[in-house]
Structure formats: C-alpha cells, structure tokens
PDB file of N, CA and C in Angstrom:
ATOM      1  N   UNK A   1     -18.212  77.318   6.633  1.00  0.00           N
ATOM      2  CA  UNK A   1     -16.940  77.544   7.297  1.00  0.00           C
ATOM      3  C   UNK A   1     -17.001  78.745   8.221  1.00  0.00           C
ATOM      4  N   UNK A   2     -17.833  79.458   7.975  1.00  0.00           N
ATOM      5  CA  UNK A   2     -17.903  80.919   8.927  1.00  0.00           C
ATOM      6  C   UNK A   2     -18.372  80.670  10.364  1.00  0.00           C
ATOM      7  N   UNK A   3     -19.534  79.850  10.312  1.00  0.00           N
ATOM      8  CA  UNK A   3     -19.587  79.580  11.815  1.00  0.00           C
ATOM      9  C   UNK A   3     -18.374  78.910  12.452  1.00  0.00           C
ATOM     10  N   UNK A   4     -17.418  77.832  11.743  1.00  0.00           N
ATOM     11  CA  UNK A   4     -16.257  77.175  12.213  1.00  0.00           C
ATOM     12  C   UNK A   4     -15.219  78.240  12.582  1.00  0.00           C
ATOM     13  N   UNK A   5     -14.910  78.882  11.806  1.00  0.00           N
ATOM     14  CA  UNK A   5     -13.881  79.932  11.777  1.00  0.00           C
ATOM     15  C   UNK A   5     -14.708  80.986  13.109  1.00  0.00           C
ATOM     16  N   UNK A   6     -15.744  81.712  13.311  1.00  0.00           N
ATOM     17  CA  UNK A   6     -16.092  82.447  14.140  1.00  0.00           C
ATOM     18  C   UNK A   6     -16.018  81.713  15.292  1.00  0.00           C
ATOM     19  N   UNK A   7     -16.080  80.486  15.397  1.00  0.00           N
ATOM     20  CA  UNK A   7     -16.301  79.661  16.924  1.00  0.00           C
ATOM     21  C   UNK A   7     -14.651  79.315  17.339  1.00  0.00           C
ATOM     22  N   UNK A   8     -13.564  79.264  16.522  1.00  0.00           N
ATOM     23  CA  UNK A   8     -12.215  79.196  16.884  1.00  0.00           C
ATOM     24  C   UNK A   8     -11.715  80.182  17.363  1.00  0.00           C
ATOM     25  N   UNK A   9     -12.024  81.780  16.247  1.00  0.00           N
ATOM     26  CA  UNK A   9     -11.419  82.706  17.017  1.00  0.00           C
ATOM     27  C   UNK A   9     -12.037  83.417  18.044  1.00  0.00           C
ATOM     28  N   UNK A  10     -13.444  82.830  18.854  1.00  0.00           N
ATOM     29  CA  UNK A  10     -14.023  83.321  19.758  1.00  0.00           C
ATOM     30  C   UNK A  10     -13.878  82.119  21.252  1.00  0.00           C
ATOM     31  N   UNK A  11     -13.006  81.177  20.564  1.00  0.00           N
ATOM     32  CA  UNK A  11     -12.422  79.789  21.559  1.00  0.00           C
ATOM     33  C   UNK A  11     -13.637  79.396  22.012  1.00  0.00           C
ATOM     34  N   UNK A  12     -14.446  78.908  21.157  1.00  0.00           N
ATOM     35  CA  UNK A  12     -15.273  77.939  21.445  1.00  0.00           C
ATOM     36  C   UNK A  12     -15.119  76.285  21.368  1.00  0.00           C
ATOM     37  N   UNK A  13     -14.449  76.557  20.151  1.00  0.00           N
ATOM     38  CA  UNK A  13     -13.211  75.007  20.474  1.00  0.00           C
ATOM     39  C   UNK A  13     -11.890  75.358  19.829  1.00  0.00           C
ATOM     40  N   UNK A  14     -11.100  74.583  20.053  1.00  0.00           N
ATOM     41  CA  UNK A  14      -9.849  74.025  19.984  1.00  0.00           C
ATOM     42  C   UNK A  14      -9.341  73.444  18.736  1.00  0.00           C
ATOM     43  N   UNK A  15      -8.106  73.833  18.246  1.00  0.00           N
ATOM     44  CA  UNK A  15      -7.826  73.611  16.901  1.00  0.00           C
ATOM     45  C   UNK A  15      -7.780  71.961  17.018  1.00  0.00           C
ATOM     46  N   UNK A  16      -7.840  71.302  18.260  1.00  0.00           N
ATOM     47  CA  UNK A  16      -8.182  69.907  18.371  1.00  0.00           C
ATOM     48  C   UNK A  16      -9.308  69.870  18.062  1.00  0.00           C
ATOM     49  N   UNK A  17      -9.845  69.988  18.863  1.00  0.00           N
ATOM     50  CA  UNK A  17     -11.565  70.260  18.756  1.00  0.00           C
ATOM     51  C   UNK A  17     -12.030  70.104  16.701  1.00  0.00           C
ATOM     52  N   UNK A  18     -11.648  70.937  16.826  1.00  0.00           N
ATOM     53  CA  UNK A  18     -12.099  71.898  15.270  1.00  0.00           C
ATOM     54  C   UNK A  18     -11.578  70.387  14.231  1.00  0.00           C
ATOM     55  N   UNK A  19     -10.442  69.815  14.705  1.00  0.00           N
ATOM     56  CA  UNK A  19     -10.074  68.597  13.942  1.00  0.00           C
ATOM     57  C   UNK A  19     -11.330  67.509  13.448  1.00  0.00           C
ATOM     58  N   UNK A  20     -12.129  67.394  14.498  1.00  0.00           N
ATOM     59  CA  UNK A  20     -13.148  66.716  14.324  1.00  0.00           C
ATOM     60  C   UNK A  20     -14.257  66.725  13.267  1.00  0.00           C
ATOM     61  N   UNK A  21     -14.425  67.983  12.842  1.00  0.00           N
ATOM     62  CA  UNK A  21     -15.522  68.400  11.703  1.00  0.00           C
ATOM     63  C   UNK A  21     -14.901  68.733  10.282  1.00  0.00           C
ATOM     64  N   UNK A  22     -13.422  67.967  10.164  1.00  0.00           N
ATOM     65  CA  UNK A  22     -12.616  68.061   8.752  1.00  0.00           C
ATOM     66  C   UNK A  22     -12.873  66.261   8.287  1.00  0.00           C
ATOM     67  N   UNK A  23     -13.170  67.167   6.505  1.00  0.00           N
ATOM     68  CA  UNK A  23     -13.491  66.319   6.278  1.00  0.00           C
ATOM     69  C   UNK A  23     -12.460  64.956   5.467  1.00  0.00           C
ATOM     70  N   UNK A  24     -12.261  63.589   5.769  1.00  0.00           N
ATOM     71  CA  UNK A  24     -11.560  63.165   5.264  1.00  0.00           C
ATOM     72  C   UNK A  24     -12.315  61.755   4.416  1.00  0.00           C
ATOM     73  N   UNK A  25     -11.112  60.608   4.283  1.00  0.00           N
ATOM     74  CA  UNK A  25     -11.577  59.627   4.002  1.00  0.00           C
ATOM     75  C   UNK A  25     -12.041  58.990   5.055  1.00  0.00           C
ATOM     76  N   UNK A  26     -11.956  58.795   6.230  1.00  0.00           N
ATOM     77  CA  UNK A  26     -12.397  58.125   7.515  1.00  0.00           C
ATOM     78  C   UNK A  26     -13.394  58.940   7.629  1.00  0.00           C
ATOM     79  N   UNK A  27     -13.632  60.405   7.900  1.00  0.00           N
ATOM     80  CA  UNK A  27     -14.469  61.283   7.989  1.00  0.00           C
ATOM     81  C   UNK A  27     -15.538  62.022   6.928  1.00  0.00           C
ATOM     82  N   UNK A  28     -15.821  61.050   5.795  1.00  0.00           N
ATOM     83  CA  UNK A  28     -16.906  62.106   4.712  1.00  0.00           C
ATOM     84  C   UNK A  28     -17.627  62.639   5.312  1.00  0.00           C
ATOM     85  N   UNK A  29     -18.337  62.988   6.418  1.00  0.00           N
ATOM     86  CA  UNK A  29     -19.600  63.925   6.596  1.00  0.00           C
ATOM     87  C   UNK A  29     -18.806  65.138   7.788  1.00  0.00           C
ATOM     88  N   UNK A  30     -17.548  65.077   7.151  1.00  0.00           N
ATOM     89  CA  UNK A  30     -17.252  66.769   7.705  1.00  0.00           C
ATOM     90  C   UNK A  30     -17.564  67.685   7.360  1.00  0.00           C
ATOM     91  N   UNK A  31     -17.439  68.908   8.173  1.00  0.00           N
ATOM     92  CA  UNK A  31     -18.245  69.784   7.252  1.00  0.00           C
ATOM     93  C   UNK A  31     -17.193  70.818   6.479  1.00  0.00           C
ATOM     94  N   UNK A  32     -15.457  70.960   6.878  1.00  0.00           N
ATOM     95  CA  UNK A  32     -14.978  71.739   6.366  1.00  0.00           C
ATOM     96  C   UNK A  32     -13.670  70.941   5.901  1.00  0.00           C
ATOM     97  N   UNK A  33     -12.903  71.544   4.996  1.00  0.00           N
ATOM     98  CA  UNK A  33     -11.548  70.772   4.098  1.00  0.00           C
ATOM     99  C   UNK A  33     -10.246  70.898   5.036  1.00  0.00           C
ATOM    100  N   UNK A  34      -9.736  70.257   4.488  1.00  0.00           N
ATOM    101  CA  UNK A  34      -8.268  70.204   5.431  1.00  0.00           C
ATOM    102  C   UNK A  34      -7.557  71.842   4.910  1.00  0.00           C
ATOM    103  N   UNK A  35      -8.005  72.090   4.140  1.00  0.00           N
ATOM    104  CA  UNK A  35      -7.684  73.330   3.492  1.00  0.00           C
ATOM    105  C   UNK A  35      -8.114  74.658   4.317  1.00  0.00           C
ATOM    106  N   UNK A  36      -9.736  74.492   4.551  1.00  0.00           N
ATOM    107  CA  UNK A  36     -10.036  75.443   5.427  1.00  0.00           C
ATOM    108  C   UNK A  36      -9.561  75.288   6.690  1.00  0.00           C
ATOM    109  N   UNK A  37      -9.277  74.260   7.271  1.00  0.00           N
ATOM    110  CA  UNK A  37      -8.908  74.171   8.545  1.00  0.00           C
ATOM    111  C   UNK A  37      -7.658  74.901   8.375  1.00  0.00           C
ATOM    112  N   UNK A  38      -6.951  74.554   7.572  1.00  0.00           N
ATOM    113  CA  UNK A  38      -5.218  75.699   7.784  1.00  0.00           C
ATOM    114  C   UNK A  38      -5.781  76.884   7.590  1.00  0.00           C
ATOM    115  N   UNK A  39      -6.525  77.195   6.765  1.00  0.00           N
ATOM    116  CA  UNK A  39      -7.101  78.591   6.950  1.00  0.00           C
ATOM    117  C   UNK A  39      -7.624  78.890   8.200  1.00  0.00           C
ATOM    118  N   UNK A  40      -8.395  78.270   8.952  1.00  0.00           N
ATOM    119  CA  UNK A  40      -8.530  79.375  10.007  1.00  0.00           C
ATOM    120  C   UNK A  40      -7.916  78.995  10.966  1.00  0.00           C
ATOM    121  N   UNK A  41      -7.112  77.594  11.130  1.00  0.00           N
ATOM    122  CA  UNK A  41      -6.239  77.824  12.360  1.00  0.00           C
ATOM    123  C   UNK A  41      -4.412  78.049  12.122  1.00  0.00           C
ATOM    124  N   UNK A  42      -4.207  78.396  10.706  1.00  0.00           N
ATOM    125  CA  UNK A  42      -2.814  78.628  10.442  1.00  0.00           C
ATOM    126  C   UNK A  42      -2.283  77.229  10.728  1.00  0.00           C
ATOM    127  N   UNK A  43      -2.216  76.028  10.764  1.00  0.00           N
ATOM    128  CA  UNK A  43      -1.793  75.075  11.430  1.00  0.00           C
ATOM    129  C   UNK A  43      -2.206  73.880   9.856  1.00  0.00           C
ATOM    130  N   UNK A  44      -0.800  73.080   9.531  1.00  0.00           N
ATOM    131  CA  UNK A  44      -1.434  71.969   8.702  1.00  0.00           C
ATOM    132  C   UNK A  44      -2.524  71.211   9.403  1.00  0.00           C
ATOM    133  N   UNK A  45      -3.205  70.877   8.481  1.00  0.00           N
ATOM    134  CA  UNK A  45      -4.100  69.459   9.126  1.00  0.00           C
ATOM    135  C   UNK A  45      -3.104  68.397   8.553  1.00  0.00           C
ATOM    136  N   UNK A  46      -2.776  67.472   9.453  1.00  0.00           N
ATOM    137  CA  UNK A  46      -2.256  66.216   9.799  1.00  0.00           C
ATOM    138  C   UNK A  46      -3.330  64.620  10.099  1.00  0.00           C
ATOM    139  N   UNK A  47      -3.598  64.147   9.166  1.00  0.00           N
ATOM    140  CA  UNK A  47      -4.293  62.657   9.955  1.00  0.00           C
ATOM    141  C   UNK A  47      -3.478  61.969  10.962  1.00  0.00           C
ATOM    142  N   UNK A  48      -4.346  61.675  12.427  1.00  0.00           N
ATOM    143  CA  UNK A  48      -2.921  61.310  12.893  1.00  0.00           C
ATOM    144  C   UNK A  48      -3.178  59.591  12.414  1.00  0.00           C
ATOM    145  N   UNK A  49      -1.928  58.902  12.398  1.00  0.00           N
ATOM    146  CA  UNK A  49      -2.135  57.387  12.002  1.00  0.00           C
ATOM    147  C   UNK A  49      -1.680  56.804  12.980  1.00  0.00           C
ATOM    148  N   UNK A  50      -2.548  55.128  12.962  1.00  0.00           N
ATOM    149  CA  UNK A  50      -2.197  54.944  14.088  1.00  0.00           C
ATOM    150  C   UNK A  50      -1.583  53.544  14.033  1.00  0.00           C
ATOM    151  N   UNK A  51      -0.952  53.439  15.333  1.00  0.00           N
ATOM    152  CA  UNK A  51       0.414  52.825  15.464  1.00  0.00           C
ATOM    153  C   UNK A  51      -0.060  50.846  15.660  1.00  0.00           C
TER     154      UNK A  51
END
C-alpha cells in the first residue's frame, strides 16, 4: 500500500486511477482493499454497477 498511497499524494494517479488496483470480486488480483483505498484517498470506495 505504501507505494499506492506515496503515488496519490505525489499525483501520480487519480483517486480514479487508484480505483483500478482495489481489490474486489470482479477484481481479485488487486493489490489494495477497499479499506485502504478510503485510507489514502479519504473517499468511500463505491463499485460502480452497471446499468
């Protein structure tokens, strides 16, 4: 998570961005939890679903 978290608050990507490497059921080979993601971007993680 430290390289994730160091590359957000140095805006290397985008709390969009950063969405991509959480890990879910569509996504098992993420590398960080929906948990850490609110941790380092203050922001729920949301799946978006689709319509």
């Amino acid at each position: 998570m430290n390289f994730w978290q160091i590359a957000f608050i140095s805006r290397w990507v985008t709390s969009e961005q950063l969405r991509i490497v959480v890990k879910t059921d569509a996504n098992p080979f993420g590398e960080i939890t929906p948990e850490q993601y609110k941790e380092i971007t203050k922001q729920d993680f949301e799946t978006q679903a689709k319509a």
